[in-house]
Protein backbone atom coordinates (compact mmCIF):
# COMPACT_ATOMS: atom_id res chain seq x y z
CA UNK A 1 -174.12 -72.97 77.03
CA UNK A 2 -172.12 -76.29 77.88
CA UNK A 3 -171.72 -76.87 73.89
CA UNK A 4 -170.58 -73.23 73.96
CA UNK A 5 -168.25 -73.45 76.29
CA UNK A 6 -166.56 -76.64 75.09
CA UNK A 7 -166.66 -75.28 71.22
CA UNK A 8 -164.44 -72.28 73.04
CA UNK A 9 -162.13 -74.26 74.90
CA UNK A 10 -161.42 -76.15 71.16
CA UNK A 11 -160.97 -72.95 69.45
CA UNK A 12 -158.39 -71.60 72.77
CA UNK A 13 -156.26 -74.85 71.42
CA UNK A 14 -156.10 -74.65 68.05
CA UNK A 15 -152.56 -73.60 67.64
CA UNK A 16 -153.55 -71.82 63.61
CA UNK A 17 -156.32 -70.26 65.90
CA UNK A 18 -153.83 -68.38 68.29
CA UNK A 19 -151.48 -67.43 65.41
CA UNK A 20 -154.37 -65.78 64.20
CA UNK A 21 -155.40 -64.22 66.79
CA UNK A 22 -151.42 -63.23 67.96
CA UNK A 23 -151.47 -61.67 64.46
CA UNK A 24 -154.48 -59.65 64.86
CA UNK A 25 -152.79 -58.04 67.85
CA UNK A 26 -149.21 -57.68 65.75
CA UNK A 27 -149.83 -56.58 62.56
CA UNK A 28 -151.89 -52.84 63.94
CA UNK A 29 -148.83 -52.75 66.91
CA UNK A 30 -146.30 -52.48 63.55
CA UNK A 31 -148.92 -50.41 61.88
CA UNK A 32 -148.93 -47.88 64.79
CA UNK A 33 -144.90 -48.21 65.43
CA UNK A 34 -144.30 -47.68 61.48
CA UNK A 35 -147.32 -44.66 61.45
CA UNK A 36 -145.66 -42.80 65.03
CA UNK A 37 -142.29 -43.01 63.16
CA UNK A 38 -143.25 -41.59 59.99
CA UNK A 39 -145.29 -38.86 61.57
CA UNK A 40 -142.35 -38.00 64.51
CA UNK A 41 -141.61 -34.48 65.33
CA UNK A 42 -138.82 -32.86 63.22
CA UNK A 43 -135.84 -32.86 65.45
CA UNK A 44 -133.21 -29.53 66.11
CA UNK A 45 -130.99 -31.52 64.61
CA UNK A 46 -133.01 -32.50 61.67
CA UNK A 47 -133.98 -29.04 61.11
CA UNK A 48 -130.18 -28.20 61.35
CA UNK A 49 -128.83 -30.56 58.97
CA UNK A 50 -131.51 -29.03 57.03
CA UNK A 51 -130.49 -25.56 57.11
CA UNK A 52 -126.99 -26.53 56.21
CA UNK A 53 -128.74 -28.02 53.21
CA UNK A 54 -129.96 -25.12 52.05
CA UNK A 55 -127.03 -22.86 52.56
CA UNK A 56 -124.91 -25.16 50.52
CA UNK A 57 -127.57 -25.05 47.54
CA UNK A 58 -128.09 -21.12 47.78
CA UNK A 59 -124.14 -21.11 47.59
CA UNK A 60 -123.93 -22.67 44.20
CA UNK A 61 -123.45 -20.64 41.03
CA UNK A 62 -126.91 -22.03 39.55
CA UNK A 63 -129.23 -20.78 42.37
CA UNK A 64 -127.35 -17.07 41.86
CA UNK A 65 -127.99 -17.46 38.12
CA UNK A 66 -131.93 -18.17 38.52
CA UNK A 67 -132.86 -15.51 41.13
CA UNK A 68 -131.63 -13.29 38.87
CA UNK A 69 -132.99 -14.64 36.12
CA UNK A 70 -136.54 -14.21 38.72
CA UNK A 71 -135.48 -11.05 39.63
CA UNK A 72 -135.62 -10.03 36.14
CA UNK A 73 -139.09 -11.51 35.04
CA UNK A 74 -140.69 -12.55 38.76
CA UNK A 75 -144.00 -12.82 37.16
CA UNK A 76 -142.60 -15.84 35.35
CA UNK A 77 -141.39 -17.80 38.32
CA UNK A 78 -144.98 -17.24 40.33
CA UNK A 79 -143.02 -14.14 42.23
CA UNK A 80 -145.64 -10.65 42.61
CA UNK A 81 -142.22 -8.89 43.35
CA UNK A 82 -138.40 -9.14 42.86
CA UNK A 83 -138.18 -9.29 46.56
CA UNK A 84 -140.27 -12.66 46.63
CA UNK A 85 -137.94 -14.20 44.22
CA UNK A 86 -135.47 -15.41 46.86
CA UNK A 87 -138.31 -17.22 48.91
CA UNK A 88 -140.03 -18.36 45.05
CA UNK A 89 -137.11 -20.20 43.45
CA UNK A 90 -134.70 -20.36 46.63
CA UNK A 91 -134.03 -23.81 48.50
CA UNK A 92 -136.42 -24.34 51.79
CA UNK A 93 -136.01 -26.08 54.61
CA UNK A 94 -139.12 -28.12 54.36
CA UNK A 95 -137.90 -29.62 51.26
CA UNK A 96 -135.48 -31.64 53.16
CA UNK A 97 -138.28 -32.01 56.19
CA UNK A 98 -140.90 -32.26 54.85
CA UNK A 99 -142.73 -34.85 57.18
CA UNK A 100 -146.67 -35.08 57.75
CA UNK A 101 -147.13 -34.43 61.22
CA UNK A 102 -149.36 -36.65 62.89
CA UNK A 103 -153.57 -36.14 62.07
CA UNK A 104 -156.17 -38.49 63.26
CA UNK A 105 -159.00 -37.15 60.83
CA UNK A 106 -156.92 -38.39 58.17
CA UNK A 107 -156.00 -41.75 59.34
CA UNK A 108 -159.44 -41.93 60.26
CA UNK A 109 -160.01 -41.80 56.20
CA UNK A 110 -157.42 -44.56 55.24
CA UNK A 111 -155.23 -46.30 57.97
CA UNK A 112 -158.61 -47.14 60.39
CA UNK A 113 -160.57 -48.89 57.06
CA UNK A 114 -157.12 -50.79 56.54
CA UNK A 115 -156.62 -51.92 59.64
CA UNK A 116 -160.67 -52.88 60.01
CA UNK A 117 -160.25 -54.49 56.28
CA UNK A 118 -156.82 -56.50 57.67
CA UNK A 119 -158.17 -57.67 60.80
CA UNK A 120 -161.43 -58.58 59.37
CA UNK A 121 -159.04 -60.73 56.69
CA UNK A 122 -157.39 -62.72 59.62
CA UNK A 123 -160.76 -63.44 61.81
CA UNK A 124 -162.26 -64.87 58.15
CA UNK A 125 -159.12 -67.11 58.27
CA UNK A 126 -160.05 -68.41 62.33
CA UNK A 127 -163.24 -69.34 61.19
CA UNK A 128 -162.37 -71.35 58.65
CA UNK A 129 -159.33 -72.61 60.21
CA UNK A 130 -161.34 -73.84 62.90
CA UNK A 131 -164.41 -75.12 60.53
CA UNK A 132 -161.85 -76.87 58.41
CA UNK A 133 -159.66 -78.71 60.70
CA UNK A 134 -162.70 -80.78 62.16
CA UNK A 135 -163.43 -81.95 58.21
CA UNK A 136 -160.05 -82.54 57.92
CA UNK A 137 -159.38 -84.18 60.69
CA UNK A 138 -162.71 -86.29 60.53
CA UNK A 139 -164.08 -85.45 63.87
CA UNK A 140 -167.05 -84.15 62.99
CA UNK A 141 -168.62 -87.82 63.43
CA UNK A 142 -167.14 -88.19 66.39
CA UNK A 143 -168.52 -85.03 68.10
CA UNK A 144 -171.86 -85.83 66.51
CA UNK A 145 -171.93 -88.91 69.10
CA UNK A 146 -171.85 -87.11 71.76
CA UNK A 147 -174.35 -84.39 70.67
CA UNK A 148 -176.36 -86.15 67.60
CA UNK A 149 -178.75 -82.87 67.25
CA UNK A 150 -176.86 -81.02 64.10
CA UNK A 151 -178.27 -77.51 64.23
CA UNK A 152 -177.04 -77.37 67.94
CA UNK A 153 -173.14 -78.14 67.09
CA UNK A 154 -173.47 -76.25 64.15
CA UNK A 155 -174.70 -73.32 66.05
CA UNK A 156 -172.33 -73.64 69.04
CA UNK A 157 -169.35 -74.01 66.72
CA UNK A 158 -170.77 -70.49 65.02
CA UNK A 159 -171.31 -68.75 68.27
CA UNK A 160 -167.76 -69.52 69.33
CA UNK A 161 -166.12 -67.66 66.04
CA UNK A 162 -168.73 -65.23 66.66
CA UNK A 163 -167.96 -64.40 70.11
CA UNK A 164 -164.10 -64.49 69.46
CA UNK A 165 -163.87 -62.75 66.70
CA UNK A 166 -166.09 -59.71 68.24
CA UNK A 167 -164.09 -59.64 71.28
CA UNK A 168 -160.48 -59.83 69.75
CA UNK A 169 -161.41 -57.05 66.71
CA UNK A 170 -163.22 -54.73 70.02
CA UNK A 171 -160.62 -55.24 72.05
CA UNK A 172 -157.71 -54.74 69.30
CA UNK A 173 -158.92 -51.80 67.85
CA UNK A 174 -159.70 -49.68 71.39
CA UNK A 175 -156.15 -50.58 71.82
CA UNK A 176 -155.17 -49.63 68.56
CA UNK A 177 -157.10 -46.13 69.02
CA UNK A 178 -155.95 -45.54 72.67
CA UNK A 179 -152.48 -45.79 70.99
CA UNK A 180 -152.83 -42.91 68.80
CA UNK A 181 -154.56 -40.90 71.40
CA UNK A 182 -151.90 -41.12 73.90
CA UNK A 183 -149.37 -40.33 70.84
CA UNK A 184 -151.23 -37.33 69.72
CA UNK A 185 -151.62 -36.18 73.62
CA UNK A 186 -148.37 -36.54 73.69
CA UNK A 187 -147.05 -34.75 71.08
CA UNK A 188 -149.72 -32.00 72.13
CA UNK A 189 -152.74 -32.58 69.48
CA UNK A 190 -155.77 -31.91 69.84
CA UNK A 191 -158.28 -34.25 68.58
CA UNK A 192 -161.79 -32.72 67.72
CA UNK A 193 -164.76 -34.39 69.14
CA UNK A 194 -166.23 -35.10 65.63
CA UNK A 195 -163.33 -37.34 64.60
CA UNK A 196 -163.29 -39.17 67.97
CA UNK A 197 -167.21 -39.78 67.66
CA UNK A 198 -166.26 -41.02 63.86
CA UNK A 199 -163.59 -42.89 65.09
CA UNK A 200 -165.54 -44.71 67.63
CA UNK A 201 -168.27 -45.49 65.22
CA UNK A 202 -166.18 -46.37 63.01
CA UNK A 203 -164.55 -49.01 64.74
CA UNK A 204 -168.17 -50.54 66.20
CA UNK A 205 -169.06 -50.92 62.91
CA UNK A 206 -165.22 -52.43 62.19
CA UNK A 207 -166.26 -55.12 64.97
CA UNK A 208 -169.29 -55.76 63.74
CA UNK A 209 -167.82 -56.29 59.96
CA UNK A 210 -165.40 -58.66 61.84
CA UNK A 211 -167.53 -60.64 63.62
CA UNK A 212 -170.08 -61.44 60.65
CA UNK A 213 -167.19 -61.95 58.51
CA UNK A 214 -165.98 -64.69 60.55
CA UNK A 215 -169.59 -66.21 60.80
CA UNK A 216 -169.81 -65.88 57.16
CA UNK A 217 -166.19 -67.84 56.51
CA UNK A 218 -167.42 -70.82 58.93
CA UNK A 219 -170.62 -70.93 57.37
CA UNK A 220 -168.89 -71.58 54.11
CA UNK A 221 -166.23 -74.24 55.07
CA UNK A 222 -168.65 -75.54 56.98
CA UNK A 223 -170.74 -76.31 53.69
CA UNK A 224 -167.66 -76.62 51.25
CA UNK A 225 -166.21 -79.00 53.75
CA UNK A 226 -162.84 -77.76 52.98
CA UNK A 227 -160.62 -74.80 54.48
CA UNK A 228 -159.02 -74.41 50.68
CA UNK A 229 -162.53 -74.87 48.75
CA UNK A 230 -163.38 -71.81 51.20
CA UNK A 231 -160.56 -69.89 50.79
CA UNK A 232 -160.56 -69.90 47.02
CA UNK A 233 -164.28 -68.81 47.17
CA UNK A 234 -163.45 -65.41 49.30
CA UNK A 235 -160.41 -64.94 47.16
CA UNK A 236 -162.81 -65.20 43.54
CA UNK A 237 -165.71 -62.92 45.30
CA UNK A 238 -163.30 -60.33 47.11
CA UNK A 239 -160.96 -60.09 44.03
CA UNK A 240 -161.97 -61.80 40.82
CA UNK A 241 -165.77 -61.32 41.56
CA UNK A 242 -165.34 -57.19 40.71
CA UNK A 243 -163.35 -57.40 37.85
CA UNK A 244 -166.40 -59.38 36.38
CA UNK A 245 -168.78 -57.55 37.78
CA UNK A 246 -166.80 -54.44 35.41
CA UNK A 247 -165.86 -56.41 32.91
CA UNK A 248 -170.18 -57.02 32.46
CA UNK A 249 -170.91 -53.46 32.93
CA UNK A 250 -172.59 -54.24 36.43
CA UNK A 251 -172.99 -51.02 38.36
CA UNK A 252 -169.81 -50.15 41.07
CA UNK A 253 -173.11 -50.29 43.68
CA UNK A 254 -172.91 -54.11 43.28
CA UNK A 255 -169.19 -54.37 43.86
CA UNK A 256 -167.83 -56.29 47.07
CA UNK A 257 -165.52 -53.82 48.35
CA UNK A 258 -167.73 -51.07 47.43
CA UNK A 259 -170.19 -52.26 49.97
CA UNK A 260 -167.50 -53.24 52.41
CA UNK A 261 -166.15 -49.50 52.24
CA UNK A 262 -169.41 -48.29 52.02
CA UNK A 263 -170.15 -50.12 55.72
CA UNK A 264 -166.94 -49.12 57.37
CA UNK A 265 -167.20 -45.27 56.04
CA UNK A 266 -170.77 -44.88 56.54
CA UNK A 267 -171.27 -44.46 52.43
CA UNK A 268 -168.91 -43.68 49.76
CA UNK A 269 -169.67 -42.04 46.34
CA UNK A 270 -168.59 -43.44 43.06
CA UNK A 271 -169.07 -42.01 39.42
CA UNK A 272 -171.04 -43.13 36.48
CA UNK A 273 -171.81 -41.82 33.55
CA UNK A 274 -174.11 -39.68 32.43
CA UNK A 275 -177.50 -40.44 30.08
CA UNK A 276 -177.23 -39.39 26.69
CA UNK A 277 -179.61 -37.57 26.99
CA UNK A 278 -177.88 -34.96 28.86
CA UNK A 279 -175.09 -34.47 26.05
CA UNK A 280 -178.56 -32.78 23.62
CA UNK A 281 -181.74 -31.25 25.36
CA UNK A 282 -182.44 -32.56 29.22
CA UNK A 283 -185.96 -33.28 30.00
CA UNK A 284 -187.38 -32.80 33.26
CA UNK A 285 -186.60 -35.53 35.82
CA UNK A 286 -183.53 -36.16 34.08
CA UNK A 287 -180.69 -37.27 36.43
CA UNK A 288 -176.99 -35.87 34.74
CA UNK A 289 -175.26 -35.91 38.09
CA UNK A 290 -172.09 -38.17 37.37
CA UNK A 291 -171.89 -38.91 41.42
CA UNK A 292 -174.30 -41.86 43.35
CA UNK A 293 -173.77 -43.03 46.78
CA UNK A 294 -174.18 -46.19 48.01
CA UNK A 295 -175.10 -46.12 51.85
CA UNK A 296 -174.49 -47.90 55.25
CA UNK A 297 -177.96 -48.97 54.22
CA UNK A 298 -177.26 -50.30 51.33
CA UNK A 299 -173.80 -52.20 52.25
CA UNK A 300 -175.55 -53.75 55.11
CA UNK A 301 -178.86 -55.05 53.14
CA UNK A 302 -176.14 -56.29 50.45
CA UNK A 303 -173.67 -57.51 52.87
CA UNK A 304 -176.53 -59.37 54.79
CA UNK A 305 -178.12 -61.34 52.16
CA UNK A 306 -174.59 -62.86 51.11
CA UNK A 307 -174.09 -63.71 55.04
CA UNK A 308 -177.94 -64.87 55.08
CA UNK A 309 -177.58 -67.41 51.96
CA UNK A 310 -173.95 -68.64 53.11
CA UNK A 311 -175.50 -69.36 56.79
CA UNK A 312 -179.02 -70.79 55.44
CA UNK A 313 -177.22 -73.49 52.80
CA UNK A 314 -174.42 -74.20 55.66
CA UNK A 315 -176.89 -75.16 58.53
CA UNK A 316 -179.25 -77.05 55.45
CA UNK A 317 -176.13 -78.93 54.12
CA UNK A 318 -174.74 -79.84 57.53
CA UNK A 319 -178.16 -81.06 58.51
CA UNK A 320 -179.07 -83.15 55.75
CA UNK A 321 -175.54 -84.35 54.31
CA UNK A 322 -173.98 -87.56 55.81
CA UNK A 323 -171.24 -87.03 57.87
CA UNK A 324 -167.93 -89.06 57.10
């Protein structure tokens, strides 16, 4: 616990390490400001410009020329009647307000895995930040004289990423969702108990991605030796790595940010192609669905053994390698 407790006080210092962490707590406020302004109520005044809008369209000689045109031949403009032609092919006023009003299930569906998938990005960056600057710095060798048993540095400097990166992506994102659930009280929205229970599961498993990811980061500068070295690793495996995964015909199941949507979602589905044998006579057994699902299950075995095999060569490297 003393080892812990120093290795937290080091990362408190750091000044990357609370640029990090300020931006962890920035970038979802302007995520939230931008989200509440694009989903704001439509105004009386708004809705009177709007109006005005639409009087000075319905005014010109064009619109007069194609209602009657409608009026005419209202099966061709989607109209059962004359009468609907004036509502078919007349201006509205939603097409000059036509806002999205505010709805958690669907930001529950893409902002939430953004903002898990962003903040997840930045803790990856404290802990190897914090891993690199001792290399860099050179002093590694001088901690190791104070505390010459490897495996317990190694694992006190990994328990303090750990335990900072859990507590800044839990406490960021129940601020991030308490946000949205005062501005949809607010604005007098209901939110149904299923997409508050998926919300809130959601975001446990967001910490959890967080924290691991963090882990797995120090594990690797921690054996590279090197913040860059690190940093052009996740950047090959989170980018490069599934373009030649596709470009070898690997399966979409063995893609990185398959798995890592597959873990935040709880599963997502992705398409294949059929046998050939489905295209003549099927036989029996025969799968010709063109939809597979990868699981939570799945992400978390595949996530796990990447995290397992960056952790077990880190501690073996920083055991046995000299230190400079």
């Amino acid at each position: 616990m003393r080892l812990l407790g120093v290795e937290l006080t080091r990362l408190r210092w750091r000044r990357a390490v609370l640029l990090l962490l300020l931006a962890c707590l920035v970038v979802p406020a302007l995520i939230f400001a931008v989200t509440a302004w694009d989903t704001r109520p439509v105004s009386g005044a708004e809705l009177a410009r709007a109006q005005q809008q639409v009087e000075q369209m319905r005014s010109e000689s064009g619109f007069e020329r194609e209602l009657r045109m409608c009026q005419q031949r209202p099966h061709r403009f989607g109209a059962a009647t004359a009468d609907e032609c004036e509502t078919q092919v007349g201006p509205q006023v939603a097409w000059f307000v036509s806002r999205s009003p505010l709805d958690l299930r669907e930001l529950s569906r893409g902002l939430w895995p953004t903002v898990i998938v962003l903040l997840s990005g930045l803790l990856m960056l404290l802990g190897t930040t914090f891993a690199g600057a001792d290399w860099n710095s050179g002093s590694m060798s001088n901690q190791l004289l104070f505390e010459p048993r490897r495996l317990r540095v190694w694992a006190a400097k990994a328990a303090a990423v750990f335990v900072t990166a859990a507590v800044t992506a839990a406490v960021t994102l129940a601020l991030f969702w308490g946000a949205f659930e005062l501005l949809a009280s607010a604005r007098g929205i209901e939110t149904a108990p299923r997409v508050t229970s998926f919300i809130v599961h959601e975001s446990m498993r967001g910490v959890v991605l967080a924290a691991f990811g963090a882990l797995g980061a120090f594990a690797l500068t921690m054996f590279f030796r090197s913040t860059v070295a690190t940093l052009g690793i996740l950047f090959a495996v989170t980018l490069v790595g599934s373009l030649v995964l596709a470009a070898l015909g690997v399966g979409e199941q063995w893609f990185p940010h398959v798995n890592v949507a597959a873990w935040v979602l709880d599963g997502v589905h992705y398409f294949v192609e059929p046998p050939l044998s489905c295209q003549t006579v099927v036989s029996a057994g025969t799968d010709c669905s063109t939809r597979r699902t990868v699981t939570q299950g799945d992400a978390a075995a595949y996530l796990g053994v990447l995290l397992l095999v960056a952790v077990g060569l880190s501690m073996i490297s920083f055991r046995r390698r000299d230190v400079p």
